[in-house]
Protein backbone atom coordinates (compact mmCIF):
# COMPACT_ATOMS: atom_id res chain seq x y z
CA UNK A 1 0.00 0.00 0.00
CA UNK A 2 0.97 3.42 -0.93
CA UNK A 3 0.52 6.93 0.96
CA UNK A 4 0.60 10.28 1.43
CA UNK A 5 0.56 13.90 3.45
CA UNK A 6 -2.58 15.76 3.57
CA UNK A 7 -0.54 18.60 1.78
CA UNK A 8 0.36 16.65 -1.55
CA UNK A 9 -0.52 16.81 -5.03
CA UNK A 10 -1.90 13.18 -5.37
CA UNK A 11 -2.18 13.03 -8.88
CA UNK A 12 1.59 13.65 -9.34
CA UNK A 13 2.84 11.52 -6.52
CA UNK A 14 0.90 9.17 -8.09
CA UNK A 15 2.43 10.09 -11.27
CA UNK A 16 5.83 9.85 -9.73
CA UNK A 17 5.46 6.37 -7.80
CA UNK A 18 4.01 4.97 -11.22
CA UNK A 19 6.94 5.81 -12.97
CA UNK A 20 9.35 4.69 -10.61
CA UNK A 21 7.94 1.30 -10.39
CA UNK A 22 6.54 1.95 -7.21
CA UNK A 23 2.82 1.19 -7.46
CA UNK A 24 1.89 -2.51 -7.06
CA UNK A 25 -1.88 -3.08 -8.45
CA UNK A 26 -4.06 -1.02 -10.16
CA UNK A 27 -1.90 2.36 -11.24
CA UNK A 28 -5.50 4.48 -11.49
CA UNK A 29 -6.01 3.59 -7.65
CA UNK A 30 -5.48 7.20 -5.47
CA UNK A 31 -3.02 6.87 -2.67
CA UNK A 32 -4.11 6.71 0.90
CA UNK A 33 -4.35 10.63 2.49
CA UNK A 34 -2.56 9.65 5.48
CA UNK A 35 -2.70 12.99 7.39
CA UNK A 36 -0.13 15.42 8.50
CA UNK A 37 3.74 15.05 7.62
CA UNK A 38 4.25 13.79 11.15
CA UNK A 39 0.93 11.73 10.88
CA UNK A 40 2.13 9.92 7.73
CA UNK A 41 5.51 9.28 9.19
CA UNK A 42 4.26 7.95 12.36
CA UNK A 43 1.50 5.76 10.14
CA UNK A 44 4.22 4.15 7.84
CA UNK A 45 6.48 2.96 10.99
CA UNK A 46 3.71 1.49 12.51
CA UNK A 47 1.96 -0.31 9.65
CA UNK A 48 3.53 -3.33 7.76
CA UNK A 49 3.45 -3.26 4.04
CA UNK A 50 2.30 0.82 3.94
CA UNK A 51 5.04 3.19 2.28
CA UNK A 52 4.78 6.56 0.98
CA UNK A 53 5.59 8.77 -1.55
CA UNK A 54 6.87 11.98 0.13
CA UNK A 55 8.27 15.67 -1.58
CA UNK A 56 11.88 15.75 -1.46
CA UNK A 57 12.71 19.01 -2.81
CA UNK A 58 15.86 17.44 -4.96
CA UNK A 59 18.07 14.01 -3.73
CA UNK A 60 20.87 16.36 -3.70
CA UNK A 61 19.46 19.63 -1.95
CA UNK A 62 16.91 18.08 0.42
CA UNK A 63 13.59 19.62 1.81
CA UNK A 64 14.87 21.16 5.43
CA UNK A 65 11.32 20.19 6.17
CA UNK A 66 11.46 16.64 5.40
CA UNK A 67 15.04 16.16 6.74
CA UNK A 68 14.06 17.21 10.37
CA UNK A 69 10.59 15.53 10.26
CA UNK A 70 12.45 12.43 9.17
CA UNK A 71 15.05 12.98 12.18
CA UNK A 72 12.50 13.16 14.88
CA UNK A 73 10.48 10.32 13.53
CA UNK A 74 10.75 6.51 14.52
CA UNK A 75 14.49 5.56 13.37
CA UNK A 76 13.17 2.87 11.13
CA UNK A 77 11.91 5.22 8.40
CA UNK A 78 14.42 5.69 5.83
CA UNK A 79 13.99 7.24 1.79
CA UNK A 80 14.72 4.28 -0.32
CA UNK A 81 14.07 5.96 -3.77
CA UNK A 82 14.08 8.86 -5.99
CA UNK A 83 11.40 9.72 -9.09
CA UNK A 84 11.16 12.93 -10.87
CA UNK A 85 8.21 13.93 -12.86
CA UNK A 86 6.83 17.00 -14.92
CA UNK A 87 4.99 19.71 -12.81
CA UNK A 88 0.61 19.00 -13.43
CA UNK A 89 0.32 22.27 -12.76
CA UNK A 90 -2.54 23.96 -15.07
CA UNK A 91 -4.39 27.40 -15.17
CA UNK A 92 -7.62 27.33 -15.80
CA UNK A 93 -11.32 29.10 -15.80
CA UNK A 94 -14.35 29.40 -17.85
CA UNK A 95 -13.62 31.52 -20.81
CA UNK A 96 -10.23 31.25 -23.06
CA UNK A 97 -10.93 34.51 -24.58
CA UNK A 98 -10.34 36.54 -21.30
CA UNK A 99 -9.34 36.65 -18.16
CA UNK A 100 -9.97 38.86 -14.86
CA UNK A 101 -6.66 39.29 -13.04
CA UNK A 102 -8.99 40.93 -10.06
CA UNK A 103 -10.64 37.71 -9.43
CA UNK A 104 -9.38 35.06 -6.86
CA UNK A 105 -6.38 32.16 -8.25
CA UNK A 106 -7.38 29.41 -6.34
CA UNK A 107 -4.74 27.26 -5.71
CA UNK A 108 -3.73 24.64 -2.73
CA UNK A 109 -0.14 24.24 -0.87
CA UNK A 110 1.41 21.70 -3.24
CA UNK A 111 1.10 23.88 -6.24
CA UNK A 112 1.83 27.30 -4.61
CA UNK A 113 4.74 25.11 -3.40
CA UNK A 114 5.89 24.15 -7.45
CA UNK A 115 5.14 27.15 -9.26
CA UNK A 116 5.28 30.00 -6.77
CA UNK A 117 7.80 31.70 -8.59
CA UNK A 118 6.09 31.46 -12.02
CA UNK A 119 2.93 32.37 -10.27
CA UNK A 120 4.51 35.63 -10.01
CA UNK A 121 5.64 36.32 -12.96
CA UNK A 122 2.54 35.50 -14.04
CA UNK A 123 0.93 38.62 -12.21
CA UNK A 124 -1.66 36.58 -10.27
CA UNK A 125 -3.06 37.08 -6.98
CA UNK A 126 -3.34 33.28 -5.54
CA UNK A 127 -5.89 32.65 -2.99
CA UNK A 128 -4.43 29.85 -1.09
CA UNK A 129 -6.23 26.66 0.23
CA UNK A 130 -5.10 23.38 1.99
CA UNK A 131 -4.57 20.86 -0.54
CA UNK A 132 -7.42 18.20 1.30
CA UNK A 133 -10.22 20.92 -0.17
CA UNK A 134 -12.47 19.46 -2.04
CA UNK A 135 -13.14 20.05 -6.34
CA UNK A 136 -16.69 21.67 -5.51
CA UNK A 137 -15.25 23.99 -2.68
CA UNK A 138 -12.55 25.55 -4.89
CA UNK A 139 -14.99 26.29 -7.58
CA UNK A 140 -17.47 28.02 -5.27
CA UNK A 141 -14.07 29.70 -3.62
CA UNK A 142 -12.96 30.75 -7.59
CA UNK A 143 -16.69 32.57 -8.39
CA UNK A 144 -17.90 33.26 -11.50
CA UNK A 145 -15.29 34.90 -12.66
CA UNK A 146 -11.86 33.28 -11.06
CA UNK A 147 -9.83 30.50 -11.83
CA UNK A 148 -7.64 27.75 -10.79
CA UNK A 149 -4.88 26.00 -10.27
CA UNK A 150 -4.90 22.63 -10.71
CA UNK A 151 -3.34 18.77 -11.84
CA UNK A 152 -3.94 18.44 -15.95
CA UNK A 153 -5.50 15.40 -14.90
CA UNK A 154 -8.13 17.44 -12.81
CA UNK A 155 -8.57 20.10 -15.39
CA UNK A 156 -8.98 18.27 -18.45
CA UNK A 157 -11.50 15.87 -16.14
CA UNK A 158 -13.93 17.24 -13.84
CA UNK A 159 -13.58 20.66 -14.63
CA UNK A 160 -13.86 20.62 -18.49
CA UNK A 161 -16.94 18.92 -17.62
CA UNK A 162 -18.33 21.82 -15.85
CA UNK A 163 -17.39 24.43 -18.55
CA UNK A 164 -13.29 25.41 -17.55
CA UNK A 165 -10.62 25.41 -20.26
CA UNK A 166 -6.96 26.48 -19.64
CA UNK A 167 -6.15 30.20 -19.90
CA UNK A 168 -3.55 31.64 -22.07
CA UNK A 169 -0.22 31.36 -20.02
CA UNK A 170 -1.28 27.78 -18.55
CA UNK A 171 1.75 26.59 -20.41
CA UNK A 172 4.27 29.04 -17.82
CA UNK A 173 3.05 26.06 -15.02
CA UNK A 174 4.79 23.41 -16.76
CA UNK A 175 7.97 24.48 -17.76
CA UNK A 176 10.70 24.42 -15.70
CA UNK A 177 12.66 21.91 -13.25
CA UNK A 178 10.63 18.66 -12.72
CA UNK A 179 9.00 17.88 -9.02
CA UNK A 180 11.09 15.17 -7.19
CA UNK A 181 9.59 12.27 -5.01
CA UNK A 182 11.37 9.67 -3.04
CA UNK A 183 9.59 6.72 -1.66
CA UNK A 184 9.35 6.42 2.36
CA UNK A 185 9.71 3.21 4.23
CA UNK A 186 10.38 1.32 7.54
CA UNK A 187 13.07 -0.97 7.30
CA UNK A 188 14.81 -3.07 10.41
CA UNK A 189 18.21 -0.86 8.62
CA UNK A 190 19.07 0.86 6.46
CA UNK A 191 19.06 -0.42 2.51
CA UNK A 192 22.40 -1.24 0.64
CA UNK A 193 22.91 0.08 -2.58
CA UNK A 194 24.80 -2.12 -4.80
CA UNK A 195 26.23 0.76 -6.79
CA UNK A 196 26.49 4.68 -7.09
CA UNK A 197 23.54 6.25 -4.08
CA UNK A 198 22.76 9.43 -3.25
CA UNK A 199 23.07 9.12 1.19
CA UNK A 200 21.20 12.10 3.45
CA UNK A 201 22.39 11.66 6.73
CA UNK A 202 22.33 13.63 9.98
CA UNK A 203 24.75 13.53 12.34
CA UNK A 204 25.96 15.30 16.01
CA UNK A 205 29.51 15.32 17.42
CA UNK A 206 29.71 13.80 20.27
CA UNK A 207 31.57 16.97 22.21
CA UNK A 208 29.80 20.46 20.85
CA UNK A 209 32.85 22.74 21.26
CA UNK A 210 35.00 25.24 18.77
CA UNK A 211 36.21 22.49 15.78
CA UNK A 212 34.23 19.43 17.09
CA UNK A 213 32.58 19.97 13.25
CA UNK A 214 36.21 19.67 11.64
CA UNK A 215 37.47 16.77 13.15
CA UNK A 216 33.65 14.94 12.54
CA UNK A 217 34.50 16.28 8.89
CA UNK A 218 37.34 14.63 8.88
CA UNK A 219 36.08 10.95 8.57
CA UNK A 220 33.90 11.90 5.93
CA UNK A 221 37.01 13.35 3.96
CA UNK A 222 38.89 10.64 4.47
CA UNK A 223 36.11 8.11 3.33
CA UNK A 224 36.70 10.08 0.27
CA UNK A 225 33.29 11.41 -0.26
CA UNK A 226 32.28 15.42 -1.28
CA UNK A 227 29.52 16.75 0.30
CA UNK A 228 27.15 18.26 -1.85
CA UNK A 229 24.58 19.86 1.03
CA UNK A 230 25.49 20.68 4.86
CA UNK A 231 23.08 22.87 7.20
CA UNK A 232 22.99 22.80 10.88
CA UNK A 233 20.13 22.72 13.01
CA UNK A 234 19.88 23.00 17.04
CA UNK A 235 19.33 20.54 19.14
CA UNK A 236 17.32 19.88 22.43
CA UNK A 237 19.76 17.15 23.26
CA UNK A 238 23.14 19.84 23.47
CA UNK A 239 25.31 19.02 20.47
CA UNK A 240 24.03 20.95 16.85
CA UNK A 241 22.50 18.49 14.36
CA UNK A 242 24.27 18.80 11.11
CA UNK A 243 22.45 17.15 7.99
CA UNK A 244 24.09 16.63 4.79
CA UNK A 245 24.03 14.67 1.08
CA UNK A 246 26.27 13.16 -0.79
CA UNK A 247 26.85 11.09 -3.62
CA UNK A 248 28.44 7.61 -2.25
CA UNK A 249 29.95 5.09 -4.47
CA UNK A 250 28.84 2.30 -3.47
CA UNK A 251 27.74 0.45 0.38
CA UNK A 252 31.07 -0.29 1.41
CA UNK A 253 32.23 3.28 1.91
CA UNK A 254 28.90 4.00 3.80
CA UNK A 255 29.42 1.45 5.71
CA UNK A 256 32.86 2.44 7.03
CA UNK A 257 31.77 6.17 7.74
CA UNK A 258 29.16 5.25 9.97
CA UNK A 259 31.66 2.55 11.65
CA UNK A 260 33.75 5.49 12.00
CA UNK A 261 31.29 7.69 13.38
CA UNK A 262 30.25 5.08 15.65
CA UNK A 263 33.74 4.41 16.95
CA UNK A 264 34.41 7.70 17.81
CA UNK A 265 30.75 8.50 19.70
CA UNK A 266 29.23 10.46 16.85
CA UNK A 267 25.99 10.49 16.81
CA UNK A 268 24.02 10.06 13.34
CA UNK A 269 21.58 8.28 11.48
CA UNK A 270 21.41 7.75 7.54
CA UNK A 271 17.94 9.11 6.56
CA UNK A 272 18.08 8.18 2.93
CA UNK A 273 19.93 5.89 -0.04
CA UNK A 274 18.74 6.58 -3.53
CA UNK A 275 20.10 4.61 -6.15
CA UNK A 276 21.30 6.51 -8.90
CA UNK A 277 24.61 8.30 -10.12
CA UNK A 278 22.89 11.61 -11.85
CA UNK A 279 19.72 13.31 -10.91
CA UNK A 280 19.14 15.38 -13.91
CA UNK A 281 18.49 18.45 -13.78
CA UNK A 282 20.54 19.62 -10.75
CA UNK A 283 19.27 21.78 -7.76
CA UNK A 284 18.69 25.39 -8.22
CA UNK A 285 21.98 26.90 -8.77
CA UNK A 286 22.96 30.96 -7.72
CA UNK A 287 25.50 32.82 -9.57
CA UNK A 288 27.18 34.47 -6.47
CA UNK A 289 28.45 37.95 -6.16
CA UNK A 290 31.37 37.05 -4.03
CA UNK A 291 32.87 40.46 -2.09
CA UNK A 292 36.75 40.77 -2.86
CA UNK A 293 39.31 42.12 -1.44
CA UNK A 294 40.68 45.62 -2.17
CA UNK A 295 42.97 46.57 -4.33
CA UNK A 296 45.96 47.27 -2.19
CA UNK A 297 47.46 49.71 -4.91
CA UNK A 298 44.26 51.92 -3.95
CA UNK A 299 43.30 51.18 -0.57
C-alpha cells in the first residue's frame, strides 16, 4: 500500500510512484491521504506493508522540512528511492478569450509550493487553500469569474466537464525543473545500494565545542566522499544536528563512515539511499556575487 501527506498533489505523486515502479496493483487507484507530515511518518512505521511517496525538494538539496521531520520520527523510516516527474500544474477558468486578473487564483499548498515563482511572474493574486479541499469547494471559492490552479489530470477531467478550459499562459506552469519524489519506508536498517547512491544523513559530534565539526569532517574526507549539502540545526539534546548529502559510491564506503562515526561516539543516522549516479536536472543553482578584497594599490 501506498501513501501520502494531507498537503500533496496526489495526482503527481501518483504520477511519480508509477513511474518509478513503485505502485503494485491497479496504477489508477489514489493513494491513501494519510494525514499530516508527522501523521504519515508515524503511520508508515507502525503499519507493515504501507510506504509513501513523500516531496523531497531534490536528492541532492533536500527539503529542510522533510530532513528534520524524518530525524524526529521513529528511526526505522528511511527514503529508499528517488522519481522525478513534470509539474501537473494547469491554469484554468471558464472563458479562453479573457481573463480577470482581479478575481481570486485558487490554488492549494502543493502547487503554490511548485510554481510559486512562475505564479509571479505571471501577475496573479493566488488565494491559497489546503490541498485536502475538495473540487466543488474551490470552484465556489474561484466565483464566477476566477480561476484555478490545478493537476492536468483534474482540469482536463472534472472541470472541463463543468465548462473550464486552460487560460492563455497555462503553459508558464509546466515548464521548468521537474518535481522530485522519493519513496518512504520502515526498514529493520538501512538499505544497501549495490552501486552509485545518493546518502542524506544527519549527524551530532559527540563533544559540541569550537572544531568538534572539523574533526567529525574529517572521517567523511577521508572516506573520500564530497559533500554536496550541509546545514545545521539546534538541538534539544546539546550538540548541533548537522544534515548533509552526498553522492556515495557504493555500500562499502557507507558502511565504514558510519563505523567510524560510531567508533568515535558520533551520533548520526542515515535518513536516505537513492540509487542513482545523476539526478538530472541539478538543484537550483545561484551565480554568487562574491565580495573581494581591495585593491591594495588603492586602498
Amino acid at each position: 500500500m501506498l501513501g501520502r501527506s494531507e498537503r500533496e498533489s496526489g495526482a503527481q505523486a501518483l504520477l511519480a510512484a508509477t513511474e518509478a515502479g513503485w505502485v503494485d496493483g491497479d496504477p489508477t487507484e489514489a493513494l491513501l491521504d494519510l494525514g499530516s507530515t508527522t501523521a504519515t511518518l508515524s503511520t508508515v512505521a507502525s503499519i507493515d506493508a504501507l510506504a509513501a511517496v513523500v516531496h523531497l525538494g531534490h536528492p541532492a538539496q533536500p527539503s529542510h522540512e522533510l530532513e528534520r521531520a524524518l530525524l524526529a520520527a521513529p528511526p526505522s523510516l528511511v527514503l529508499t528511492g528517488a522519481s522525478a516527474v513534470p509539474s501537473q500544474w494547469v491554469w484554468v477558468g471558464r472563458s479562453t478569450a479573457a481573463r480577470d486578473l482581479t478575481g481570486h487564483v485558487v490554488v492549494d499548498e502543493a502547487g503554490m509550493r511548485d510554481r510559486r515563482h512562475v505564479l509571479r511572474t505571471m501577475g496573479v493574486s493566488p488565494s491559497l487553500v489546503p490541498t485536502r479541499t475538495t473540487l466543488e469547494e474551490r470552484v465556489a471559492l474561484a466565483g464566477a469569474d476566477g480561476s484555478l490552479v490545478v493537476e492536468r489530470s483534474v482540469a482536463h477531467g472534472p472541470l472541463a466537464a463543468l465548462g473550464y478550459a486552460e487560460l492563455p499562459g497555462s503553459e508558464l506552469l509546466g515548464e521548468g525543473a521537474p518535481v522530485w519524489y522519493g519513496l518512504l519506508e520502515s526498514r529493520d536498517a538501512a538499505p544497501r545500494a549495490e552501486g552509485v547512491a545518493q546518502v542524506w544523513l544527519a549527524f551530532g559530534p559527540r563533544d559540541d565545542h569550537r572544531g568538534s565539526l572539523q574533526e567529525t569532517l574529517a572521517l567523511v574526507a577521508a572516506a573520500g566522499i564530497d559533500l554536496q549539502h550541509l546545514r545545521s540545526h539546534r538541538s534539544q539534546a546539546g550538540p548541533h544536528i548537522f544534515f548533509c548529502a552526498f553522492s556515495c559510491p557504493d555500500a562499502t564506503t557507507l558502511d565504514a563512515l558510519v563505523t567510524g562515526f560510531g567508533e568515535r561516539g558520533v551520533a548520526h543516522r542515515v535518513l536516505a539511499v537513492l540509487p542513482g549516479q545523476e539526478f538530472v536536472p541539478g538543484p537550483d543553482a545561484l551565480e554568487p556575487r562574491w565580495a573581494t578584497a581591495p585593491d591594495p594599490v588603492h586602498a
